[in-house]
C-alpha atoms as a PDB file:
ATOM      1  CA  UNK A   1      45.346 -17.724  -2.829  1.00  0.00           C
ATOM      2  CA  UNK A   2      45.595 -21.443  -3.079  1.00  0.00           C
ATOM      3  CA  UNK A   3      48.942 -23.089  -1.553  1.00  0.00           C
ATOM      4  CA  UNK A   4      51.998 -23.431  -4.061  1.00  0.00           C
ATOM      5  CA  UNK A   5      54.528 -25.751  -4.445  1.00  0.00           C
ATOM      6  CA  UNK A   6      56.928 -23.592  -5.577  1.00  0.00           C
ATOM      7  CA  UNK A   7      60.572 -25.793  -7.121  1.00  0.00           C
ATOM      8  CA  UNK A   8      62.523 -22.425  -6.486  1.00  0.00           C
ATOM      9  CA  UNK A   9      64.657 -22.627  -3.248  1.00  0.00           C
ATOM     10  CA  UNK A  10      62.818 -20.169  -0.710  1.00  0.00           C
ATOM     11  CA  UNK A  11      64.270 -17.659   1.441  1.00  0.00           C
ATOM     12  CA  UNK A  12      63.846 -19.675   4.575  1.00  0.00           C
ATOM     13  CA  UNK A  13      65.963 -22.140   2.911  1.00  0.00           C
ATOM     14  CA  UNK A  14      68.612 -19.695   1.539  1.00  0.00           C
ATOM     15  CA  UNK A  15      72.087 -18.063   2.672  1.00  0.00           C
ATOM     16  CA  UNK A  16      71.258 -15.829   6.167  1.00  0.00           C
ATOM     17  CA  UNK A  17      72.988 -12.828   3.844  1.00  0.00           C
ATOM     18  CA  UNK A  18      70.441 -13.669   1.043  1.00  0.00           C
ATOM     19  CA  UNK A  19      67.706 -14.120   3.138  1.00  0.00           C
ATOM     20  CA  UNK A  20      68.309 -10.736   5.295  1.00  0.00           C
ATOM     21  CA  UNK A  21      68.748  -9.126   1.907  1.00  0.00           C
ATOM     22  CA  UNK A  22      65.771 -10.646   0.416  1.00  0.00           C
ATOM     23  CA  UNK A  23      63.434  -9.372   3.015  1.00  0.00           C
ATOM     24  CA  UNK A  24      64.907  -5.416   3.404  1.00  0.00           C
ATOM     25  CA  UNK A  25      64.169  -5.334  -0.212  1.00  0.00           C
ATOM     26  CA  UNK A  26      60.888  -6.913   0.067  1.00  0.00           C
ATOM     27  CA  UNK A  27      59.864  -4.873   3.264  1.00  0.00           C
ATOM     28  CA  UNK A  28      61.307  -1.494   1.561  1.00  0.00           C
ATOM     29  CA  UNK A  29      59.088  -1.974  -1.811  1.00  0.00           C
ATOM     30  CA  UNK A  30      56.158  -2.439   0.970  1.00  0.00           C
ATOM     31  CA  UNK A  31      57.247   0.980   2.599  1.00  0.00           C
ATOM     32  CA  UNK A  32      57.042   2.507  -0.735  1.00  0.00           C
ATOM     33  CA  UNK A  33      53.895   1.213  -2.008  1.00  0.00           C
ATOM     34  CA  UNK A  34      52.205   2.121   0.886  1.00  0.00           C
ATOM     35  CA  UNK A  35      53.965   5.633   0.575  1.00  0.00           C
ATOM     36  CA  UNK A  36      52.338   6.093  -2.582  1.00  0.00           C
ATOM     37  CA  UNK A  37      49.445   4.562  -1.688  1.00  0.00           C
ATOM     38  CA  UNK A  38      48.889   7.986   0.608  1.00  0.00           C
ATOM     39  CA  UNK A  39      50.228  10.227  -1.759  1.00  0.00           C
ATOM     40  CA  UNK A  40      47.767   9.381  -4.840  1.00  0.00           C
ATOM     41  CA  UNK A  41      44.987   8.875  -2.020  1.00  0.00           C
ATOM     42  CA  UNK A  42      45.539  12.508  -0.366  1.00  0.00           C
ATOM     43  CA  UNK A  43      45.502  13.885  -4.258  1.00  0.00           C
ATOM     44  CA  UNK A  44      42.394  11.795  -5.027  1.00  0.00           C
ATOM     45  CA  UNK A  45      40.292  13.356  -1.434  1.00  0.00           C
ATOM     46  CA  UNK A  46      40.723  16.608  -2.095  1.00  0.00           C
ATOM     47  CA  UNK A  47      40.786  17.116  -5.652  1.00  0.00           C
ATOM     48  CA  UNK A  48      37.740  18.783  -7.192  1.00  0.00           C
ATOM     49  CA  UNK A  49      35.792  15.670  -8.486  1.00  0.00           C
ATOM     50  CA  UNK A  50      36.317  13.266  -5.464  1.00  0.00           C
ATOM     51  CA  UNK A  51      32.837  13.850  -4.177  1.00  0.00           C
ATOM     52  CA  UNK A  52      31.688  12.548  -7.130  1.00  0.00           C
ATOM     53  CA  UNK A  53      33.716   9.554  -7.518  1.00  0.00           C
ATOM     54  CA  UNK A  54      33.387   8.726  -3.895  1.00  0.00           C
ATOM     55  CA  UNK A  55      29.212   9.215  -3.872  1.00  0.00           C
ATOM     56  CA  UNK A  56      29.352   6.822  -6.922  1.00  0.00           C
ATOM     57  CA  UNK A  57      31.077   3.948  -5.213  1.00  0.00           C
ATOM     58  CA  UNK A  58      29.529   3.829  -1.729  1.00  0.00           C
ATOM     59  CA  UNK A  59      28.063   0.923  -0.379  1.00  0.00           C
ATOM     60  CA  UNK A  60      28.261  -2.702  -1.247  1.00  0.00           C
ATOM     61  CA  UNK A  61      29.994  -1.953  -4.279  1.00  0.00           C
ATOM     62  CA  UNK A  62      33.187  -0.154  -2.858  1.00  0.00           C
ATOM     63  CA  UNK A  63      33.428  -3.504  -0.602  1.00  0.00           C
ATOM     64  CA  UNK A  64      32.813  -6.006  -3.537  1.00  0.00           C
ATOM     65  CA  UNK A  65      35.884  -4.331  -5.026  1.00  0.00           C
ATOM     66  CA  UNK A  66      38.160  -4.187  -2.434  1.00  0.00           C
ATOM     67  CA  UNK A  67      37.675  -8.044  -1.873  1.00  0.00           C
ATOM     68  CA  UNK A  68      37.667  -9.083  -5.192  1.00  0.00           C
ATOM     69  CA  UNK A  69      40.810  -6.854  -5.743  1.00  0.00           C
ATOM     70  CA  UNK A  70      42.116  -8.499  -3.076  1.00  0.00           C
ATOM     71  CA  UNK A  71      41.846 -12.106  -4.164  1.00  0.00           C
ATOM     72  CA  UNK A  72      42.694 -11.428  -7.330  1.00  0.00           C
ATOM     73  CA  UNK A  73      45.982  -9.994  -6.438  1.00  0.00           C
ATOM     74  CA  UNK A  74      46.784 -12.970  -4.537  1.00  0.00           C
ATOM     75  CA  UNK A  75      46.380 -14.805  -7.193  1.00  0.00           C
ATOM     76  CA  UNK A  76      48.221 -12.610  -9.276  1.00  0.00           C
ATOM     77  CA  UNK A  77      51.279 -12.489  -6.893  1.00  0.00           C
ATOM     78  CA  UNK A  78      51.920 -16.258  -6.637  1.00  0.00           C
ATOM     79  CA  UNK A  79      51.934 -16.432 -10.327  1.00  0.00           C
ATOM     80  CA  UNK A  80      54.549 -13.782 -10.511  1.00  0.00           C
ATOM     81  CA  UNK A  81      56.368 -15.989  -7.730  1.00  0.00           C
ATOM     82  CA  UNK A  82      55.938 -19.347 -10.002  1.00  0.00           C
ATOM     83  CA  UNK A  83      56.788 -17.702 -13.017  1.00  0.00           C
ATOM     84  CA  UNK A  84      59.690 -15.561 -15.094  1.00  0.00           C
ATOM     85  CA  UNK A  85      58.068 -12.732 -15.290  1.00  0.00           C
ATOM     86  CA  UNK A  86      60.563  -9.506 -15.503  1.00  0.00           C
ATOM     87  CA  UNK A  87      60.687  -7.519 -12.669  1.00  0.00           C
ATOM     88  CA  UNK A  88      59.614  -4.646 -14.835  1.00  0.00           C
ATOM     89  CA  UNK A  89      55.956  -5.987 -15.023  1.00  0.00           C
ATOM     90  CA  UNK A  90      56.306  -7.180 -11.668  1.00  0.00           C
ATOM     91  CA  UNK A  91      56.902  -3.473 -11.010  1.00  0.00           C
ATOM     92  CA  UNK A  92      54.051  -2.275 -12.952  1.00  0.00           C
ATOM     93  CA  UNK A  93      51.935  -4.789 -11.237  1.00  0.00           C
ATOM     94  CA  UNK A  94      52.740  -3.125  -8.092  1.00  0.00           C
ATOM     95  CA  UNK A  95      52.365  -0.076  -9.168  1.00  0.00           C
ATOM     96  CA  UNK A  96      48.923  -0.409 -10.743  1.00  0.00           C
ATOM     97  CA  UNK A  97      47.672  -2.359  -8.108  1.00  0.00           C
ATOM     98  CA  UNK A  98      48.448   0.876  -5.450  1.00  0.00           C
ATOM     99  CA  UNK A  99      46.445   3.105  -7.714  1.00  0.00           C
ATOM    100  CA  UNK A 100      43.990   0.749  -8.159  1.00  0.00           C
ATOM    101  CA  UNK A 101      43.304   0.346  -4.377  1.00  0.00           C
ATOM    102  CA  UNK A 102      43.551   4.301  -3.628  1.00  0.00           C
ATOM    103  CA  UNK A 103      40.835   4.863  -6.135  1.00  0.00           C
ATOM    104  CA  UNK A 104      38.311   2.201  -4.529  1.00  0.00           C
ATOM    105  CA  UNK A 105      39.456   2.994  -1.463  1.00  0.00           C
ATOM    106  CA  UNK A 106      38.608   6.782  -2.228  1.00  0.00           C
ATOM    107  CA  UNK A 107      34.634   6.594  -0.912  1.00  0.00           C
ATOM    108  CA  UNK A 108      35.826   5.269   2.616  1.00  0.00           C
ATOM    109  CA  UNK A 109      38.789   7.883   2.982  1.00  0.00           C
ATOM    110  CA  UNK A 110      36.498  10.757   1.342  1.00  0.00           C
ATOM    111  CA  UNK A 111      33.843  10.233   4.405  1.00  0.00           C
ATOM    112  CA  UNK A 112      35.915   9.101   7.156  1.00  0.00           C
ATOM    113  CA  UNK A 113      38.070  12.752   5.908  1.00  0.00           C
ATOM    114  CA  UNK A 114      35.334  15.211   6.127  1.00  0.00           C
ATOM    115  CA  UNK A 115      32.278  13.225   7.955  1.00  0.00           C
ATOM    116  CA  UNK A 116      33.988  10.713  10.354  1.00  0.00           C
ATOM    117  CA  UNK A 117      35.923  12.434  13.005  1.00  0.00           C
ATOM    118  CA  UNK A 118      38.966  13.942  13.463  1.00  0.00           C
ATOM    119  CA  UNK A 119      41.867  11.455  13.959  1.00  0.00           C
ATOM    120  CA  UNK A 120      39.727   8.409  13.012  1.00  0.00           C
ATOM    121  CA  UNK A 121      42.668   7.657   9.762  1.00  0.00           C
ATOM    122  CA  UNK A 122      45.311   8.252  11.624  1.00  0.00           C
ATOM    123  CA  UNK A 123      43.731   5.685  14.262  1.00  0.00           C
ATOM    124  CA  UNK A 124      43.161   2.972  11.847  1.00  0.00           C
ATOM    125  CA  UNK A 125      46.462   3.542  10.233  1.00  0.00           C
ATOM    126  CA  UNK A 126      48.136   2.900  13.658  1.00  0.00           C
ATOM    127  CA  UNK A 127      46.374  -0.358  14.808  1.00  0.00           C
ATOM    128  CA  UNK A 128      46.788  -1.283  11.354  1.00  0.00           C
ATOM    129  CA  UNK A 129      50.427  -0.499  11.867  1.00  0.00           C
ATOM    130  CA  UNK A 130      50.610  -2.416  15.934  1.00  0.00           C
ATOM    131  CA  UNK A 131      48.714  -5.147  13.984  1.00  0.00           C
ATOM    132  CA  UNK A 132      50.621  -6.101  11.184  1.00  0.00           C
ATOM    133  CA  UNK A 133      53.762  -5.637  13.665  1.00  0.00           C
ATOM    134  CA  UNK A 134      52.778  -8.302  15.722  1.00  0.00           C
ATOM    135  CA  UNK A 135      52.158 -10.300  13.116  1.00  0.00           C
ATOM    136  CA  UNK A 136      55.233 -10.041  11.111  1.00  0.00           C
ATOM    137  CA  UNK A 137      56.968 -10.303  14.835  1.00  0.00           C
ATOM    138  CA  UNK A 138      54.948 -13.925  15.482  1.00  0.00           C
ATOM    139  CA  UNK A 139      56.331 -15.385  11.707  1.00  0.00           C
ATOM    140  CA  UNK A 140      59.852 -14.363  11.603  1.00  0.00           C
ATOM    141  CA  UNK A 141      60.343 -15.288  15.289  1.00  0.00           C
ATOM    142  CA  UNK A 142      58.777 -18.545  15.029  1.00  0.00           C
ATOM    143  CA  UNK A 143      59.652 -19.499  11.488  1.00  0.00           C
ATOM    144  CA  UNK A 144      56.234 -21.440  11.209  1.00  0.00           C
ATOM    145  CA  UNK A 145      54.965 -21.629   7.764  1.00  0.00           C
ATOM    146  CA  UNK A 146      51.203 -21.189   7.371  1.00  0.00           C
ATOM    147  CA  UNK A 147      50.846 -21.574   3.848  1.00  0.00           C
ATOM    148  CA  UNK A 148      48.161 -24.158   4.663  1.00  0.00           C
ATOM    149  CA  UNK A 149      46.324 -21.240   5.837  1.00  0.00           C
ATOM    150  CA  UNK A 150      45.470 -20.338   1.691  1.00  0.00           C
ATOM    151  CA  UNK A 151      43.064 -22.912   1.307  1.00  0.00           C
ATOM    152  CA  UNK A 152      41.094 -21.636   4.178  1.00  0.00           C
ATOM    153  CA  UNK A 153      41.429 -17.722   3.012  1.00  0.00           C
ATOM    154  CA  UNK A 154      40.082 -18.901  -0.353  1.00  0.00           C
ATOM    155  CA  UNK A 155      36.944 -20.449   1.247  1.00  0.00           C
ATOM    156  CA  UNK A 156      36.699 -17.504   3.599  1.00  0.00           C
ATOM    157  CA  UNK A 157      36.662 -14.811   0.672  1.00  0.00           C
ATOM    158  CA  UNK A 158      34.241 -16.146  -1.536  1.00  0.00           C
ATOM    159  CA  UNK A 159      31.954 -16.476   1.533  1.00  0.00           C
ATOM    160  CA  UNK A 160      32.757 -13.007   2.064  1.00  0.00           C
ATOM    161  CA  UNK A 161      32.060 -12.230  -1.432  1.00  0.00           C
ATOM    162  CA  UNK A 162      28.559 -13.938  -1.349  1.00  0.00           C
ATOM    163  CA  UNK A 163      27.528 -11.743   1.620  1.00  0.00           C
ATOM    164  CA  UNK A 164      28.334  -8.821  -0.387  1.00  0.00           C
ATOM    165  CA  UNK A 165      26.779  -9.945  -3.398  1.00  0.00           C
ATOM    166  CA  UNK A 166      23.100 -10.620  -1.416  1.00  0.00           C
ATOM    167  CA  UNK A 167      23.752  -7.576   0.504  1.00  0.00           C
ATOM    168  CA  UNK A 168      23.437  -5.433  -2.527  1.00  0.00           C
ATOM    169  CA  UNK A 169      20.523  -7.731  -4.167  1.00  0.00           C
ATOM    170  CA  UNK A 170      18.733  -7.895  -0.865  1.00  0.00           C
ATOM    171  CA  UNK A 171      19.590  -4.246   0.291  1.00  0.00           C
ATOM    172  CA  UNK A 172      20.313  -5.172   3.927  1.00  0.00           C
ATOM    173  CA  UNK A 173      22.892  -3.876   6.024  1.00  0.00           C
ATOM    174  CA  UNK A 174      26.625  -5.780   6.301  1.00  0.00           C
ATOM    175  CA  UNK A 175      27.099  -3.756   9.327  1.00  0.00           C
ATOM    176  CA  UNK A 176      29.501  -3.943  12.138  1.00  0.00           C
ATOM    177  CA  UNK A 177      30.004  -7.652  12.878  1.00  0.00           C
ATOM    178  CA  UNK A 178      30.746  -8.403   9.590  1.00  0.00           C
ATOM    179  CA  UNK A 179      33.580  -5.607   9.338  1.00  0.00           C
ATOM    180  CA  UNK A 180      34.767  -7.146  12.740  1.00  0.00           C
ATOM    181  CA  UNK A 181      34.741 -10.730  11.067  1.00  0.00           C
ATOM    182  CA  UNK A 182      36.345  -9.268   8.380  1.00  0.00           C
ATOM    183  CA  UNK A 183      39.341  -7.805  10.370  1.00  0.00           C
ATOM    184  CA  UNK A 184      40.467 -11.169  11.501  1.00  0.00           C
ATOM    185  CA  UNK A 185      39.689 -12.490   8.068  1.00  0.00           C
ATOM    186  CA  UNK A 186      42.532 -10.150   6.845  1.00  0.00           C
ATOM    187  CA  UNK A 187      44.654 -10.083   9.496  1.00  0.00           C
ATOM    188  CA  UNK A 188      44.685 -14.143   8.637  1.00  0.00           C
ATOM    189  CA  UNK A 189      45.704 -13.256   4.916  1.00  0.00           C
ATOM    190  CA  UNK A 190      48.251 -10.580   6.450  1.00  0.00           C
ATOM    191  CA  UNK A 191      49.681 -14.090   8.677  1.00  0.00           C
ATOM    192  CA  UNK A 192      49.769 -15.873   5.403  1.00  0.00           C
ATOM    193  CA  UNK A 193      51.330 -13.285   3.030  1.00  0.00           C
ATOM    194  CA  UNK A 194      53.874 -12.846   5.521  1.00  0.00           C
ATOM    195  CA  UNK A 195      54.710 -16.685   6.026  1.00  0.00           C
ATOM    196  CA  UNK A 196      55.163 -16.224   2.334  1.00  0.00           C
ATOM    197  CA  UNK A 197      57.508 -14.004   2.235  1.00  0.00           C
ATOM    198  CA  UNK A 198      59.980 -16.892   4.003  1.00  0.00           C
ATOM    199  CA  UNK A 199      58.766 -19.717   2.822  1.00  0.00           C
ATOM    200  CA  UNK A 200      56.929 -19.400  -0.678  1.00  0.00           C
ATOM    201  CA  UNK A 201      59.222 -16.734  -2.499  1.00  0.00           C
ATOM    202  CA  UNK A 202      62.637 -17.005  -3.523  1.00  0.00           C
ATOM    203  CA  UNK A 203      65.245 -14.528  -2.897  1.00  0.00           C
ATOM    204  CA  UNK A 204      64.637 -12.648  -6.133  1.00  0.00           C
ATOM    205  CA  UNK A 205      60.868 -12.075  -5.947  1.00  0.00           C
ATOM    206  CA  UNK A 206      60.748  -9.364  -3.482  1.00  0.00           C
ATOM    207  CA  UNK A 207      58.460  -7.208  -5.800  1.00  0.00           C
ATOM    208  CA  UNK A 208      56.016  -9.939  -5.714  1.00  0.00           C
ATOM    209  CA  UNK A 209      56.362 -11.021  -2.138  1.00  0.00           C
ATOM    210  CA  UNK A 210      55.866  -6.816  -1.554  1.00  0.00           C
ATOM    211  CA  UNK A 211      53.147  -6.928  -3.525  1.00  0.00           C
ATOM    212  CA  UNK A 212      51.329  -9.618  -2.142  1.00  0.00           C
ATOM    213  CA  UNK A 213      52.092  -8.249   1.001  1.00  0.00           C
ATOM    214  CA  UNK A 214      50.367  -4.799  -0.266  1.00  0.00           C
ATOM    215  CA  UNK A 215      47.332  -6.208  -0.909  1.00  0.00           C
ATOM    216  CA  UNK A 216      46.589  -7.853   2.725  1.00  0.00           C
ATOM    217  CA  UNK A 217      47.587  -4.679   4.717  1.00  0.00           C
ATOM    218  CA  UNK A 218      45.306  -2.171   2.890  1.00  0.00           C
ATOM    219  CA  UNK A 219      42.160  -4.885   3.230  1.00  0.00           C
ATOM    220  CA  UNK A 220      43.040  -4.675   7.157  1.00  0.00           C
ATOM    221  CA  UNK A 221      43.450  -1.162   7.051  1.00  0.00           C
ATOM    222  CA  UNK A 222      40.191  -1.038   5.240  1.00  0.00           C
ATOM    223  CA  UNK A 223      38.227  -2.865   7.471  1.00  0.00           C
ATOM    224  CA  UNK A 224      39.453  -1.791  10.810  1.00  0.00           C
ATOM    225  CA  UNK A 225      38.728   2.114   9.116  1.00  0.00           C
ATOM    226  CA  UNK A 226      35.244   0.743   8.510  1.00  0.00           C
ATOM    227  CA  UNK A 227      34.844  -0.853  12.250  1.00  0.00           C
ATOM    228  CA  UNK A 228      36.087   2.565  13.869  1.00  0.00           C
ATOM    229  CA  UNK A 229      33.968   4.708  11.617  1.00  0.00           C
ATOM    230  CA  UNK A 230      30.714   2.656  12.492  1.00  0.00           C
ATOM    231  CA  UNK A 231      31.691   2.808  16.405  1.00  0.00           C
ATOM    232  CA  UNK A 232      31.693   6.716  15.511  1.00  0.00           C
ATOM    233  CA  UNK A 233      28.587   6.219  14.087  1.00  0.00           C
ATOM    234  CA  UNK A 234      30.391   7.776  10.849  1.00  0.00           C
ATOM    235  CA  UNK A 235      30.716   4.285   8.527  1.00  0.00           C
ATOM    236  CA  UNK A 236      28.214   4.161   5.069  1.00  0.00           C
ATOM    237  CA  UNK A 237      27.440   0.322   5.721  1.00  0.00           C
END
């Protein structure tokens, strides 16, 4: 997640046709990922050996993954950005990254399915939705770019990461201030992924730009879902 200088001209920068364009197609390969991101998910809940899967990857572990899989897509997205790569393994990185996600988010979604509450999904799904709204509202209006923010996310999610890490040596709870820290944390890396989109990407790297995009929404998503289900009293910190 560390700032680029990237020598392609950026969308801000570009044609108002190219730019509108730029970010329909960006914003629709979102839509879609996410789209899929539910459909593999719903298969993955209720199919015959998601107890298992979801009973092996509880706790600390589950969240060590979801960070890590989050910084490491960063990364991998503003290579894709800086580079040539074909959109064909840009769309295989997308892909692969939203079935990569819906299996380690399957442990949250299995309990906060059939243990959490009724509605409790839907709920996070929705503030995730109101969130990221805002958010996307606050860029485009203001055309700020907060790419300086990356530096900052970097530092924040290896701290993250080292919580984690003693939390599983030590066997203490990360509990629900840290899931609250850990909402603004990625609502921060939603603000920066979408500043990207306008001001890091070019106007024909709107799988990347979707994909980095991706990749901040479901860790909000995933820690709001853990802050309701521990207000239910239903969350597996």
């Amino acid at each position: 997640m560390k700032e680029q200088v990237y020598d392609l001209q950026s969308a801000a920068n570009s044609p108002a046709s190219e730019r509108a364009s730029f970010i329909r197609k960006t914003y629709a390969h979102l839509a879609v990922a996410i789209l899929g991101f539910i459909a593999v998910e719903y298969y993955l809940v209720h199919s015959p050996f998601a107890a298992k899967l979801a009973s092996s990857m509880t706790g600390g572990m589950s969240w060590l993954i979801v960070i890590g899989l989050f910084m490491g897509v960063s990364y991998i997205a503003n290579k894709l950005a800086v580079s040539k790569t074909s959109q064909q393994m840009q769309y295989l990185g997308l892909g692969l990254f939203v079935v990569a996600e819906a299996i380690v988010f399957l442990p949250l979604l299995y309990i906060a399915t059939f243990y959490a509450g009724e509605g409790v999904i839907a709920t996070a799904g929705l503030m995730t939705l109101l969130l990221v709204g805002g958010i996307t509202a606050t860029v485009f209006i203001t055309k700020k770019d907060f790419s300086f923010m990356g530096s900052f996310l970097s530092m924040g999610g290896f701290v993250a990461l080292g919580f984690i890490i003693c939390s599983m040596i030590f066997g203490f709870s990360l509990g629900l201030i840290f899931s609250s820290i850990m909402v603004v944390f990625a609502g921060g890396a939603v603000l920066y992924s979408t500043s990207n989109v306008l001001h890091q990407h070019s106007t024909d790297q709107h799988v990347a730009a979707a994909l980095s995009l991706f990749a901040s929404v479901a860790l909000l998503f995933f820690y709001i879902l853990q802050v309701l289900m521990s207000l239910a009293g239903g969350g597996d910190d």
